[in-house]
PDB file of N, CA and C in Angstrom:
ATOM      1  N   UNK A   1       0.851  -1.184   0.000  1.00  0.00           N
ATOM      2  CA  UNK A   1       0.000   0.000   0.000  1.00  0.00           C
ATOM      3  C   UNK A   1       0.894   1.244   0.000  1.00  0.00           C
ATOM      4  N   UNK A   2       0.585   2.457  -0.784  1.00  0.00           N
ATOM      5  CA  UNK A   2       1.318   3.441  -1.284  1.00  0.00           C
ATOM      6  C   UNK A   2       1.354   4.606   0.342  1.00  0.00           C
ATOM      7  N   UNK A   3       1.993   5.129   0.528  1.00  0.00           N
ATOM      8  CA  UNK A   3       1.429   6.215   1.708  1.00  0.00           C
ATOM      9  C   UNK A   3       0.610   7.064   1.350  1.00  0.00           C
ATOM     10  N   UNK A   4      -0.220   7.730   2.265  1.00  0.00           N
ATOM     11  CA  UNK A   4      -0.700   8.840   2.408  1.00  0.00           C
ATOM     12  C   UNK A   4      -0.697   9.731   2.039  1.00  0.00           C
ATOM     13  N   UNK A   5      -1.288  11.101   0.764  1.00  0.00           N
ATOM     14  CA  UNK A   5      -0.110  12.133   0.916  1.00  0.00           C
ATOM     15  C   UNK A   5      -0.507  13.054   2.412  1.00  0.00           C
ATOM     16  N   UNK A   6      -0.111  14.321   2.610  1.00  0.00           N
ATOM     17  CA  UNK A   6      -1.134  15.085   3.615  1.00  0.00           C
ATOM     18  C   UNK A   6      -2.075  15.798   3.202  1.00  0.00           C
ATOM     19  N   UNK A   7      -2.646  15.803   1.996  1.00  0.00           N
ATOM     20  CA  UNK A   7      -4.136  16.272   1.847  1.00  0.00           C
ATOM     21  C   UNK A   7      -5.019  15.033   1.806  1.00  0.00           C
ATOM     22  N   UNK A   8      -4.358  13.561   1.406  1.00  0.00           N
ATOM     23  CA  UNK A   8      -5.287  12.657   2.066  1.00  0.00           C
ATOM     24  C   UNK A   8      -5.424  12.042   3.356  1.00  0.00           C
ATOM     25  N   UNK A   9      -4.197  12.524   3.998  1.00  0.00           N
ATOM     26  CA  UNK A   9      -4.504  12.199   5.902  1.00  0.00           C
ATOM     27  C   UNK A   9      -5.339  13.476   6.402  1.00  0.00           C
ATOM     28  N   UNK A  10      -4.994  14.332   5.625  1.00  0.00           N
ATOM     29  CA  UNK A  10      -5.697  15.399   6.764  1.00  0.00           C
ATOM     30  C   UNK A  10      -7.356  15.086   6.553  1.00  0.00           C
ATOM     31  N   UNK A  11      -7.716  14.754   5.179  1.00  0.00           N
ATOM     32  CA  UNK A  11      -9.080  14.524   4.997  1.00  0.00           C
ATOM     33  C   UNK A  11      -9.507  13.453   5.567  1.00  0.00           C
ATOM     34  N   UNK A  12      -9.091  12.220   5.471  1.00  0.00           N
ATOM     35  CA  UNK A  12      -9.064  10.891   6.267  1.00  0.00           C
ATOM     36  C   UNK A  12      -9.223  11.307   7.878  1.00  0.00           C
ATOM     37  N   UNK A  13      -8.910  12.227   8.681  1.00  0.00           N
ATOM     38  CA  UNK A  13      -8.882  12.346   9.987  1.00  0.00           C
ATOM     39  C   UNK A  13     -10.090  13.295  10.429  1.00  0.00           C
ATOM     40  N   UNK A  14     -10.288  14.322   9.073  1.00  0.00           N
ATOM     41  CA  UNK A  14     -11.296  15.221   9.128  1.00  0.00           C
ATOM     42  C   UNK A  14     -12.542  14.508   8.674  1.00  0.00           C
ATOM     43  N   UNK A  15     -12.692  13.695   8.443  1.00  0.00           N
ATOM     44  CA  UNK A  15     -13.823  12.863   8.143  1.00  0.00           C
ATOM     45  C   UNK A  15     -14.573  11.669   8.508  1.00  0.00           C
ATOM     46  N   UNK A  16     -13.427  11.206   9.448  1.00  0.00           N
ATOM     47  CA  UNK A  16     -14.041  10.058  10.141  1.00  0.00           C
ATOM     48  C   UNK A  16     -14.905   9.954  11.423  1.00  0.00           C
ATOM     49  N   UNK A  17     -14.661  10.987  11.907  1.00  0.00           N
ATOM     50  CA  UNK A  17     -15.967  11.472  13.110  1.00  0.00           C
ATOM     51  C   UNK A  17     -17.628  11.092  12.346  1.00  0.00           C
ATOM     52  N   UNK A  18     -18.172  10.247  13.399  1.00  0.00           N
ATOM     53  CA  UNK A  18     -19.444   9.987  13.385  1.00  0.00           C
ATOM     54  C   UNK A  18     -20.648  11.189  12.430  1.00  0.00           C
ATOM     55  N   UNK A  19     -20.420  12.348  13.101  1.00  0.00           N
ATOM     56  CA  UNK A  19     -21.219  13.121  12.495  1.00  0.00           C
ATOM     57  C   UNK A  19     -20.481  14.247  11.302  1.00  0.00           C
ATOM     58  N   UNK A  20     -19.184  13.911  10.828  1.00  0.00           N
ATOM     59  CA  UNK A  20     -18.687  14.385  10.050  1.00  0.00           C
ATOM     60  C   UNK A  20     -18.982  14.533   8.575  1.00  0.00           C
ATOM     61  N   UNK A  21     -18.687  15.381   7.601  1.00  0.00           N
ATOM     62  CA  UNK A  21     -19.063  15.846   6.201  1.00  0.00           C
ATOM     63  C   UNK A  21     -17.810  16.030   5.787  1.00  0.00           C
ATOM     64  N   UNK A  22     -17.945  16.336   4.273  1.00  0.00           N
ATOM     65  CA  UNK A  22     -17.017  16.874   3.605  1.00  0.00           C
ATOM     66  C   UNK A  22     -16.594  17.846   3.633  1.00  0.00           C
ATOM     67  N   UNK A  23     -17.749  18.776   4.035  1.00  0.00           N
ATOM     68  CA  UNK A  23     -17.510  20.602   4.432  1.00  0.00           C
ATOM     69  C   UNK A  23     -16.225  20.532   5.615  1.00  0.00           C
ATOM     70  N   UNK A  24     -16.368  19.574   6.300  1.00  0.00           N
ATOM     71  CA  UNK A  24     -15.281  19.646   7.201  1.00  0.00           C
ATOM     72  C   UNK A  24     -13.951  19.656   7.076  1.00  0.00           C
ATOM     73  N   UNK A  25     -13.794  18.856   6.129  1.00  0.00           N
ATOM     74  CA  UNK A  25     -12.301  18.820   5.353  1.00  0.00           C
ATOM     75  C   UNK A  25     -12.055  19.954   4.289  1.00  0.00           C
ATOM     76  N   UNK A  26     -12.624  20.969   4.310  1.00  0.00           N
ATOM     77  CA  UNK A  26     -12.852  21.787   3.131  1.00  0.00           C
ATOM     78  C   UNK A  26     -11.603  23.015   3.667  1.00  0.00           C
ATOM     79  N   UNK A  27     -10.766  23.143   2.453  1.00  0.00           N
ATOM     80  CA  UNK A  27      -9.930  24.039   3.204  1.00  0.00           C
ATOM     81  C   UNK A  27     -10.073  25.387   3.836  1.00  0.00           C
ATOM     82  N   UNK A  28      -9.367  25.622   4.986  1.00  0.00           N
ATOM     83  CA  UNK A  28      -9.764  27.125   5.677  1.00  0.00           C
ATOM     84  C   UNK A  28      -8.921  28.181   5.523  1.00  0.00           C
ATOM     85  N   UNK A  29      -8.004  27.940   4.322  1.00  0.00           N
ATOM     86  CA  UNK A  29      -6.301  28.796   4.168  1.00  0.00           C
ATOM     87  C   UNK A  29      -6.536  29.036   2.512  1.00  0.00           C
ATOM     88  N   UNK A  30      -5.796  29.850   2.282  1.00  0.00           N
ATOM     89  CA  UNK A  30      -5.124  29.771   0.968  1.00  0.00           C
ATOM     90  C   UNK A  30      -3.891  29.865   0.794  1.00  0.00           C
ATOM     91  N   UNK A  31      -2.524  29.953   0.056  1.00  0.00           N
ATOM     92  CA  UNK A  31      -1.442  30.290  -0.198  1.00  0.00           C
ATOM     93  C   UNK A  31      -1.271  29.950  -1.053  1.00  0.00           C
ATOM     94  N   UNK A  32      -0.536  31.511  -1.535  1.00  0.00           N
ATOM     95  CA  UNK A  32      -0.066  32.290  -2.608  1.00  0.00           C
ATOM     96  C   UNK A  32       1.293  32.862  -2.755  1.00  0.00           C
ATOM     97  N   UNK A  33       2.275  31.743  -3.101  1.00  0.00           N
ATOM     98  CA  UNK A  33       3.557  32.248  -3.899  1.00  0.00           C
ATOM     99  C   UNK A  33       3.764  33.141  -4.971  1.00  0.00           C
ATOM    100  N   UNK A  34       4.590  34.161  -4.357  1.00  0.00           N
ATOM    101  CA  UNK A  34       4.922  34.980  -5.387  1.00  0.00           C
ATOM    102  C   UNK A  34       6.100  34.086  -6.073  1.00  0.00           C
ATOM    103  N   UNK A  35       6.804  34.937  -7.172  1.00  0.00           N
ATOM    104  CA  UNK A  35       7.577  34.633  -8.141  1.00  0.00           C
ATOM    105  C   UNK A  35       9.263  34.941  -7.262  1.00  0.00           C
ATOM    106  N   UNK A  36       8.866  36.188  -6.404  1.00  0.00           N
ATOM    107  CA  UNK A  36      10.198  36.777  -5.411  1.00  0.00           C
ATOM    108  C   UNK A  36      10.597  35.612  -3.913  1.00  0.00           C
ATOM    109  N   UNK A  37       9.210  34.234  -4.046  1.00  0.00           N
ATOM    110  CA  UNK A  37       9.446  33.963  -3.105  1.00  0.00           C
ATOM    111  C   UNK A  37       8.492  33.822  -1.940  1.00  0.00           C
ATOM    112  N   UNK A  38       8.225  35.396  -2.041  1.00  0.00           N
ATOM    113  CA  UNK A  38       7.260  35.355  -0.948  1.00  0.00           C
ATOM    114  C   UNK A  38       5.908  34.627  -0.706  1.00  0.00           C
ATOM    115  N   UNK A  39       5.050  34.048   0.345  1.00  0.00           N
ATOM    116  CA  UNK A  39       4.185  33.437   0.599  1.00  0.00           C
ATOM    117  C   UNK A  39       3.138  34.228   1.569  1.00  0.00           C
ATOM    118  N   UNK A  40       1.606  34.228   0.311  1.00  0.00           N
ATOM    119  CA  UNK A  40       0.690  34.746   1.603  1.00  0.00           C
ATOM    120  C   UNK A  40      -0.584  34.512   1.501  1.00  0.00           C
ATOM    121  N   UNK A  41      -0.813  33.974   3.360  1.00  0.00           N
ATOM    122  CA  UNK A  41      -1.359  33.048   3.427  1.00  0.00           C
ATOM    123  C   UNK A  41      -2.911  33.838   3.968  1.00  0.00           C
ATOM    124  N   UNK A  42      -4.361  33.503   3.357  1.00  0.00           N
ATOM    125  CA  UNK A  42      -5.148  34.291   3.400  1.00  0.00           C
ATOM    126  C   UNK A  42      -6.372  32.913   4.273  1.00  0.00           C
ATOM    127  N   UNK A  43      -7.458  33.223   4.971  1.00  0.00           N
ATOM    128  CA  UNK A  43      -8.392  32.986   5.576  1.00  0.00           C
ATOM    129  C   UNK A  43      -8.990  32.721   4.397  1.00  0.00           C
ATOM    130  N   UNK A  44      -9.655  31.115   4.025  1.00  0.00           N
ATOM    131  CA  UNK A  44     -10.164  31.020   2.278  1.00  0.00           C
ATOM    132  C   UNK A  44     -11.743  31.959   2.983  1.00  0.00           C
ATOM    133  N   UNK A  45     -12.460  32.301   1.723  1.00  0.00           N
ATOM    134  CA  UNK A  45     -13.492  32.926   1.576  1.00  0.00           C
ATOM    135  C   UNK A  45     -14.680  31.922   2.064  1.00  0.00           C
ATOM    136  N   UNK A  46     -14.455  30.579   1.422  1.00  0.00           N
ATOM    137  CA  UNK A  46     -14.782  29.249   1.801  1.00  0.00           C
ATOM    138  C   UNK A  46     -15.057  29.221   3.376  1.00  0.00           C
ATOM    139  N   UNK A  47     -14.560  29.552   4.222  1.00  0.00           N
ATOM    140  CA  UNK A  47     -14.246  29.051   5.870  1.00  0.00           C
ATOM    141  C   UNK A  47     -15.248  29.059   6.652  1.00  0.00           C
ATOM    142  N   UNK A  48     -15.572  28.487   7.066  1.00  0.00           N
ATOM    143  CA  UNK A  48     -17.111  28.521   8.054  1.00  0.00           C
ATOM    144  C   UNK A  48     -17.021  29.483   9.122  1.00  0.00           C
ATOM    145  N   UNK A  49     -15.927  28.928   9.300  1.00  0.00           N
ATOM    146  CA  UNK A  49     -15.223  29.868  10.710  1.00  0.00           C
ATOM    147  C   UNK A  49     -14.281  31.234  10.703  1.00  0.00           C
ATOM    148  N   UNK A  50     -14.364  32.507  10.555  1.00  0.00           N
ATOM    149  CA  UNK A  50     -13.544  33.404  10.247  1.00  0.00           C
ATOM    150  C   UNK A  50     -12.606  34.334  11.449  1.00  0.00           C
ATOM    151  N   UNK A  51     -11.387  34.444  11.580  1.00  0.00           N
ATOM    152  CA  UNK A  51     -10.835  34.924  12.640  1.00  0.00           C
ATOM    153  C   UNK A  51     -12.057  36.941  12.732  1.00  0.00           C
ATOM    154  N   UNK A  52     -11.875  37.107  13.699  1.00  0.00           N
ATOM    155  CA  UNK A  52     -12.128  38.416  14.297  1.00  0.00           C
ATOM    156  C   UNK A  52     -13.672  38.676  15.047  1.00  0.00           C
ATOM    157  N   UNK A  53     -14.125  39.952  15.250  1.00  0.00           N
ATOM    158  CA  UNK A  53     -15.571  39.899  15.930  1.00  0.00           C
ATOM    159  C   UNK A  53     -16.421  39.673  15.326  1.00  0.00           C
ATOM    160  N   UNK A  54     -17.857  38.302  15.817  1.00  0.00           N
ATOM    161  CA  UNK A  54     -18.741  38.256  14.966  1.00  0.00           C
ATOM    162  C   UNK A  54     -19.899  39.376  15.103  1.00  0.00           C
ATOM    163  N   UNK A  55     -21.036  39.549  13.687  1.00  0.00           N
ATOM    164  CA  UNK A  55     -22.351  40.402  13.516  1.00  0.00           C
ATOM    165  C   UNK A  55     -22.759  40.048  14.705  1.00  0.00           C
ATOM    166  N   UNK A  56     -23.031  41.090  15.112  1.00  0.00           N
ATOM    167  CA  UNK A  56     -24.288  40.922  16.290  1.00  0.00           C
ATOM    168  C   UNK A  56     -25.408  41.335  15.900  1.00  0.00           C
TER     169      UNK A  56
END
């Protein structure tokens, strides 16, 4: 049997909970290499969950 890569363990672990979905494994990041190198890493639009204060 071949290994794992880590987008299929992370989904494999995010999915095996009883009441689990696919939305769960759904990514919550993005990253974006520049050409200079640089890397930046954004909250996907996707995310259920978003860092800062929620609507009240």
């Amino acid at each position: 049997m071949s290994e794992m890569t880590f987008d299929e363990k992370r989904h494999d672990q995010l999915t095996t909970a009883p009441k689990a979905s696919e939305a769960d494994a759904a990514p919550r990041v993005t990253v974006d290499e520049q050409a200079d190198g640089v890397k930046r890493i954004d909250v996907a639009d996707t995310a259920a969950v978003r860092p800062g204060k929620t609507e009240e």
